[in-house]
PDB file of N, CA and C in Angstrom:
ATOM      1  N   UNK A   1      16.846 -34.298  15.780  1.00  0.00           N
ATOM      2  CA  UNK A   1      15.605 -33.731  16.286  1.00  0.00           C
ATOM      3  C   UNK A   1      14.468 -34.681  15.903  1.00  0.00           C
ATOM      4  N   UNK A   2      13.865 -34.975  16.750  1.00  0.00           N
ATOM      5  CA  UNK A   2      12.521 -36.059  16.368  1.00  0.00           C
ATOM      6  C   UNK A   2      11.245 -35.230  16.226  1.00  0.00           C
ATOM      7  N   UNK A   3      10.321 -35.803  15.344  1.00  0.00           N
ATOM      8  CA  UNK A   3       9.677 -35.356  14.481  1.00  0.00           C
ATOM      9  C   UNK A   3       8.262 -34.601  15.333  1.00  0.00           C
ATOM     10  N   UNK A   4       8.441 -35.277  16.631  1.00  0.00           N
ATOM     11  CA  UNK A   4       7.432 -33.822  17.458  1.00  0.00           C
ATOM     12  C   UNK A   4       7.957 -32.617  17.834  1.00  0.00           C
ATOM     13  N   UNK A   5       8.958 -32.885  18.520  1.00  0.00           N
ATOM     14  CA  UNK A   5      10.072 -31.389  18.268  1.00  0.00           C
ATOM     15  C   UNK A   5       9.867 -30.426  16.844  1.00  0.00           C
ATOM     16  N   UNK A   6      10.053 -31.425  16.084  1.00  0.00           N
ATOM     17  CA  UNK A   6       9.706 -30.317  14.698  1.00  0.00           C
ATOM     18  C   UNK A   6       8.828 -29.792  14.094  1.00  0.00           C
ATOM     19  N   UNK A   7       7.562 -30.742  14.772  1.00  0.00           N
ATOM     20  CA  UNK A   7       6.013 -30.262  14.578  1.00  0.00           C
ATOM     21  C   UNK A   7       6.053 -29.170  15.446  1.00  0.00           C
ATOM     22  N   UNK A   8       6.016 -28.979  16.486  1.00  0.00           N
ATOM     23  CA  UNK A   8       6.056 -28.492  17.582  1.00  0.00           C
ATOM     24  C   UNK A   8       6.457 -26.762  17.179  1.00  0.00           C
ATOM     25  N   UNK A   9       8.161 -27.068  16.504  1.00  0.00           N
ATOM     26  CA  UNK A   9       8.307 -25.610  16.264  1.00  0.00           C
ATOM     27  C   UNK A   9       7.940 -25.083  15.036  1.00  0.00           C
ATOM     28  N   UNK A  10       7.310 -26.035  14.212  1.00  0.00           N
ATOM     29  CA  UNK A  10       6.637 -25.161  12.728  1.00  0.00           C
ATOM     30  C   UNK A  10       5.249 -24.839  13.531  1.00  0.00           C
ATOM     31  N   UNK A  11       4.866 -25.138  14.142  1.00  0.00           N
ATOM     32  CA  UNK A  11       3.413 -24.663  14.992  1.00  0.00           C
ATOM     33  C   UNK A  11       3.836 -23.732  15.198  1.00  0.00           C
ATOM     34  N   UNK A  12       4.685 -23.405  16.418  1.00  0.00           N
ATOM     35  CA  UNK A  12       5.032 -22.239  16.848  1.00  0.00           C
ATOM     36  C   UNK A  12       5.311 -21.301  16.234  1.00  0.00           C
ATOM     37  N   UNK A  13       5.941 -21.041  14.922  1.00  0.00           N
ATOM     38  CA  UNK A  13       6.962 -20.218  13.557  1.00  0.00           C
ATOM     39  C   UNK A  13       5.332 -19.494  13.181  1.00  0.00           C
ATOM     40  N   UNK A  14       4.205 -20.495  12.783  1.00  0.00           N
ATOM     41  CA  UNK A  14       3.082 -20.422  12.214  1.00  0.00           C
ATOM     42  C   UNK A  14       2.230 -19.231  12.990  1.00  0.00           C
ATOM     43  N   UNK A  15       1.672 -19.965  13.911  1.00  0.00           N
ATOM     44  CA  UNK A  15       1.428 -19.346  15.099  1.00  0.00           C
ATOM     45  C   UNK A  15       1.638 -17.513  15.150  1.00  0.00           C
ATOM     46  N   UNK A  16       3.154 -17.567  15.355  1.00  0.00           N
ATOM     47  CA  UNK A  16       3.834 -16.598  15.576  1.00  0.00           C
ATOM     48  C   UNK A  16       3.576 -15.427  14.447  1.00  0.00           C
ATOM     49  N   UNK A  17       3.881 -16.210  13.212  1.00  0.00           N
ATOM     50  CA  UNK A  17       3.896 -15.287  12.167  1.00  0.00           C
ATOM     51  C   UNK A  17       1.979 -14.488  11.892  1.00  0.00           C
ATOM     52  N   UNK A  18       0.958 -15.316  12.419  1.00  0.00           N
ATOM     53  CA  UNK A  18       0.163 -15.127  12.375  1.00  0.00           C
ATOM     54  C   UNK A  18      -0.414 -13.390  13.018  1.00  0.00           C
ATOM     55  N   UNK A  19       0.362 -13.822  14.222  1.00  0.00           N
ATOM     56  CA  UNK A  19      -0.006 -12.851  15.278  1.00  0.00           C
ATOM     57  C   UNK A  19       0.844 -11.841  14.869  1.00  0.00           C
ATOM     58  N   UNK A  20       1.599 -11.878  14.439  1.00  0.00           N
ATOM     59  CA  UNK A  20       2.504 -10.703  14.152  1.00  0.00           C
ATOM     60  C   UNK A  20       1.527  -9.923  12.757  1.00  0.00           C
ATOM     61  N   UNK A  21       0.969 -10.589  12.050  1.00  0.00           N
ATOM     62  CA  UNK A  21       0.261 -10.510  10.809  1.00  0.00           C
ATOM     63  C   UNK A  21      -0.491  -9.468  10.788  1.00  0.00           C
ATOM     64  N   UNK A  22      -1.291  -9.933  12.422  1.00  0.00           N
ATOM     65  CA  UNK A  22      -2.442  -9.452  12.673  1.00  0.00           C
ATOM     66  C   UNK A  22      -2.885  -8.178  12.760  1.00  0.00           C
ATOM     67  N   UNK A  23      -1.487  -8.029  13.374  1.00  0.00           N
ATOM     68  CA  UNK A  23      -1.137  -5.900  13.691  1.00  0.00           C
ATOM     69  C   UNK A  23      -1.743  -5.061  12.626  1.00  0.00           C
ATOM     70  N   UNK A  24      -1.183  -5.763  11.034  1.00  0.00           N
ATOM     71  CA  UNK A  24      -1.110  -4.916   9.823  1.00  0.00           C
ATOM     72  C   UNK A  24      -1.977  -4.968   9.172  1.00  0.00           C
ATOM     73  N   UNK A  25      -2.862  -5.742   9.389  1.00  0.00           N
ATOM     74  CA  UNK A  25      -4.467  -6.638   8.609  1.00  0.00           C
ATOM     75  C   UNK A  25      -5.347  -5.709   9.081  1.00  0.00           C
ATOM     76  N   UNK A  26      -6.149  -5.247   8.111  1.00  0.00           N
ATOM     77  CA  UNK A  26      -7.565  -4.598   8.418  1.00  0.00           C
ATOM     78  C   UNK A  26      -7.452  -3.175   8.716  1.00  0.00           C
ATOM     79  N   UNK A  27      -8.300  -2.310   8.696  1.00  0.00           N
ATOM     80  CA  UNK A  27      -8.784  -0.606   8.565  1.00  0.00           C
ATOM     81  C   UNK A  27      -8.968  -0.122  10.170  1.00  0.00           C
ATOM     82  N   UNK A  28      -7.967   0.317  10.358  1.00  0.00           N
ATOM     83  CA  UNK A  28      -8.364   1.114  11.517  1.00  0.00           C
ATOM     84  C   UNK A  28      -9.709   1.944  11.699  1.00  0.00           C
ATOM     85  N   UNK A  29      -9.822   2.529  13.029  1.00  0.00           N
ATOM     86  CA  UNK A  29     -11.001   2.893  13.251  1.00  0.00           C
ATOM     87  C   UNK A  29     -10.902   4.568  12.554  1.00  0.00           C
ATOM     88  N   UNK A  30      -9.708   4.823  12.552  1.00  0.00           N
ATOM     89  CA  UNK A  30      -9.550   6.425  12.040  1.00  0.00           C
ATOM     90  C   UNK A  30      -9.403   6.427  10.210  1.00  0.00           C
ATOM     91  N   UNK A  31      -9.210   5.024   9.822  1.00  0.00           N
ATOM     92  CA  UNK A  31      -9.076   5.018   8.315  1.00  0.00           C
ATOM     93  C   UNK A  31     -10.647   5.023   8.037  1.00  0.00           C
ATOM     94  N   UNK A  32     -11.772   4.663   8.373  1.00  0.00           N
ATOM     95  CA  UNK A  32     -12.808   4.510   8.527  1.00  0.00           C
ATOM     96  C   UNK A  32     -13.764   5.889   8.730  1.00  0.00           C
ATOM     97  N   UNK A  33     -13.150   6.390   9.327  1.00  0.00           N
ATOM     98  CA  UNK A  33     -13.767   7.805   9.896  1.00  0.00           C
ATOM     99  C   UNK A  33     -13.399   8.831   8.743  1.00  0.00           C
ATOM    100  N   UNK A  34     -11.984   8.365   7.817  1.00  0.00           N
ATOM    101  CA  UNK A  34     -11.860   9.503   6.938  1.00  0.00           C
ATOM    102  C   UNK A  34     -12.592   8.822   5.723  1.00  0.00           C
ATOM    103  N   UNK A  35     -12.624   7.901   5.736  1.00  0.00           N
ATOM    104  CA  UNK A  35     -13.906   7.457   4.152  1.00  0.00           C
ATOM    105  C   UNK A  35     -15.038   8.055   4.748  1.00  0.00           C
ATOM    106  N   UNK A  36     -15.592   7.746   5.269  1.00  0.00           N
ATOM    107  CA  UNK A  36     -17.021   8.625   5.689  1.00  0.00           C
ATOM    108  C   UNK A  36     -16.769   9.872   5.583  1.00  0.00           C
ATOM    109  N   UNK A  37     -16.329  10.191   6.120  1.00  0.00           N
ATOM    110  CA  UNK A  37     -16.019  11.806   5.856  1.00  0.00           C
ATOM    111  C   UNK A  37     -15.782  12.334   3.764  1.00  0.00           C
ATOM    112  N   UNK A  38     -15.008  12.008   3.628  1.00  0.00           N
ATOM    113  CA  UNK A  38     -14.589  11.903   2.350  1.00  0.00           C
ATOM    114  C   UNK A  38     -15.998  11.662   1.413  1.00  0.00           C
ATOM    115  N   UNK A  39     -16.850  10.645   1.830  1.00  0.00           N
ATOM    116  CA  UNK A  39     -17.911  10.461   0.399  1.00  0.00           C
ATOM    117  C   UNK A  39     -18.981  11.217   1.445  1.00  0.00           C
ATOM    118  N   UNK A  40     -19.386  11.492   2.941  1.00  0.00           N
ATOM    119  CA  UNK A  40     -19.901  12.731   2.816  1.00  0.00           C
ATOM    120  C   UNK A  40     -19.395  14.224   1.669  1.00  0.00           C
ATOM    121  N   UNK A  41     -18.369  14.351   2.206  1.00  0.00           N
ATOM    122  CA  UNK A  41     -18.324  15.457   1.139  1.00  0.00           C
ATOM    123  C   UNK A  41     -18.179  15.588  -0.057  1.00  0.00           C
ATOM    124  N   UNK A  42     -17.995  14.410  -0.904  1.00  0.00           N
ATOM    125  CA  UNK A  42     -18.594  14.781  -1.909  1.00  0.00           C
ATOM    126  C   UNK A  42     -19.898  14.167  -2.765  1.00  0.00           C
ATOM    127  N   UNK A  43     -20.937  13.948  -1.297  1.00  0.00           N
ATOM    128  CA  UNK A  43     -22.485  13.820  -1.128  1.00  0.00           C
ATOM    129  C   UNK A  43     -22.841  15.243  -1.222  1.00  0.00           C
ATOM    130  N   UNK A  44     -22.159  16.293  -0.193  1.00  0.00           N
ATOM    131  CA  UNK A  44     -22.032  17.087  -0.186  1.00  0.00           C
ATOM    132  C   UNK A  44     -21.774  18.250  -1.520  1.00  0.00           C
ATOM    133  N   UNK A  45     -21.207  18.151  -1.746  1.00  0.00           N
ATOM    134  CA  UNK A  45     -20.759  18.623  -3.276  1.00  0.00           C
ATOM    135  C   UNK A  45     -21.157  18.446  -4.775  1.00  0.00           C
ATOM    136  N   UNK A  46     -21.835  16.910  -5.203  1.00  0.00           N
ATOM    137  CA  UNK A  46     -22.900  16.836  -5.626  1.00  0.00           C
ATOM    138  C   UNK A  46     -24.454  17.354  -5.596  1.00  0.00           C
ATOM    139  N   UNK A  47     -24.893  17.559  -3.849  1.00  0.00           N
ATOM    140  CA  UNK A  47     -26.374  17.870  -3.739  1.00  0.00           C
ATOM    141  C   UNK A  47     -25.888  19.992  -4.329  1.00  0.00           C
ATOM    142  N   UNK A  48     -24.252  20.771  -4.234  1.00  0.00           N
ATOM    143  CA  UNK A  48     -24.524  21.786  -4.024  1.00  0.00           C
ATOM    144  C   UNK A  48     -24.609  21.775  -5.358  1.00  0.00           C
ATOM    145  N   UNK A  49     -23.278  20.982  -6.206  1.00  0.00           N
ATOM    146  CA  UNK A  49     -23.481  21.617  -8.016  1.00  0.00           C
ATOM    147  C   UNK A  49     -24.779  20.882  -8.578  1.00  0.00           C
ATOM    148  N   UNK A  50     -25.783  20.041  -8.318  1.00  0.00           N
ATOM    149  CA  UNK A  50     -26.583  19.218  -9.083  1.00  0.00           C
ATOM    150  C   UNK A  50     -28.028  19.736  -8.040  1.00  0.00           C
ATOM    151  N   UNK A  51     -28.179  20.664  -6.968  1.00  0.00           N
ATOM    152  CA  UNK A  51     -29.774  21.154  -6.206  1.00  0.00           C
ATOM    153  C   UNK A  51     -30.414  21.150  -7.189  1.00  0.00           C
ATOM    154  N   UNK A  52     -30.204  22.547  -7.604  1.00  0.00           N
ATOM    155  CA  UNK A  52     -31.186  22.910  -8.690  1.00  0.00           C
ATOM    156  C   UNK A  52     -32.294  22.084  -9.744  1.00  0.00           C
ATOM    157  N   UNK A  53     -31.065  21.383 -10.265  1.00  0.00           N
ATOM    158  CA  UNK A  53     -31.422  20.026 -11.568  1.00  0.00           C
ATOM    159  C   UNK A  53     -33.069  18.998 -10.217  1.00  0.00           C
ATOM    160  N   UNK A  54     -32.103  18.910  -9.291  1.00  0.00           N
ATOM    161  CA  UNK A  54     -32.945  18.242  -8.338  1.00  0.00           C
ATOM    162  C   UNK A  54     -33.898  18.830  -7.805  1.00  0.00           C
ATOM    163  N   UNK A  55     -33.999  19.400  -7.407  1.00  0.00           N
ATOM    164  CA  UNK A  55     -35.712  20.095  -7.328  1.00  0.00           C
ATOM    165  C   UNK A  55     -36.602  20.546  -8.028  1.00  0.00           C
ATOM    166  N   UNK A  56     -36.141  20.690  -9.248  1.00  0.00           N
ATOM    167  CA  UNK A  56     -36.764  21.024 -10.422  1.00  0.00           C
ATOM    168  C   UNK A  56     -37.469  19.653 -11.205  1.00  0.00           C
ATOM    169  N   UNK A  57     -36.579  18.459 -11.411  1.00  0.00           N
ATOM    170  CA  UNK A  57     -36.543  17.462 -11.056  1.00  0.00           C
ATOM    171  C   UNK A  57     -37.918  16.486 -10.474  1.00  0.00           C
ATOM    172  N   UNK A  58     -38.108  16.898  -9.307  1.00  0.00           N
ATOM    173  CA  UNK A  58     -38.897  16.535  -7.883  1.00  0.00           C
ATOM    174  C   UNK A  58     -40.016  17.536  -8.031  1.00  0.00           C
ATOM    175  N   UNK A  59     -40.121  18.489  -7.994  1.00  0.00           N
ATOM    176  CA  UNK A  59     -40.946  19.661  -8.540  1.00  0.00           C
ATOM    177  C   UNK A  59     -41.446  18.715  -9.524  1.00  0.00           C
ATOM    178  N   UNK A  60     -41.283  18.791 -10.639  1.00  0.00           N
ATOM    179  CA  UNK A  60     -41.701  17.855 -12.051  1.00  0.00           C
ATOM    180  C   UNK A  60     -42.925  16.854 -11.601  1.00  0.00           C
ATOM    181  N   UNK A  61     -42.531  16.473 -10.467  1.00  0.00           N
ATOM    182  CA  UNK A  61     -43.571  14.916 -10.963  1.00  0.00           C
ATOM    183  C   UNK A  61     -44.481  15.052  -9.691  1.00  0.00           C
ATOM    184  N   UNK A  62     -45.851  13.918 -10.908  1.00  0.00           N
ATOM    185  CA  UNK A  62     -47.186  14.624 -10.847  1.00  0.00           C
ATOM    186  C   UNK A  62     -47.479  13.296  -9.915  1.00  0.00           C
ATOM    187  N   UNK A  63     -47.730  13.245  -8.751  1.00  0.00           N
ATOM    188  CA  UNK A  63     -47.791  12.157  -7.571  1.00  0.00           C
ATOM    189  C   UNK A  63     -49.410  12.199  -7.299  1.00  0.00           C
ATOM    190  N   UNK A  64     -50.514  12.983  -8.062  1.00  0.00           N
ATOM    191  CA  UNK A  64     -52.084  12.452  -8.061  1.00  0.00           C
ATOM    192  C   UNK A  64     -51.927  11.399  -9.087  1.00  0.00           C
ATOM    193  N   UNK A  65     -53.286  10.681  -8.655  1.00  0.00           N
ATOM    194  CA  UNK A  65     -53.793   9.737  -9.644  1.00  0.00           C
ATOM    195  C   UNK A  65     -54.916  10.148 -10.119  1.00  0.00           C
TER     196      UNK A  65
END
């Protein structure tokens, strides 16, 4: 086999393996949708056990000069 032939098919092997790669690489659009969801709720769940502290909090401070 001469040595462009063999370039030729490690390109191709390369190539190949790349694209096949590609399928499994990176966050779908629905893996994405459940993180958002997920640290909404417990954005969610923080503002319900910690309101209080927080408006009381916010209430507190004296915004004249």
């Amino acid at each position: 086999m001469n040595i462009i032939t063999e370039r030729l098919l490690l390109a191709y092997a390369i190539l190949v393996g790349r694209l096949e790669d590609r399928e499994e690489r990176g966050a779908s659009m629905t893996e994405y949708a459940i993180l958002v969801a997920v640290m909404a709720g417990i954005v969610l769940a923080l503002v319900t056990l910690l309101g209080g502290k927080i408006s009381s909090f916010i209430s507190g401070i004296n915004i004249t000069t």
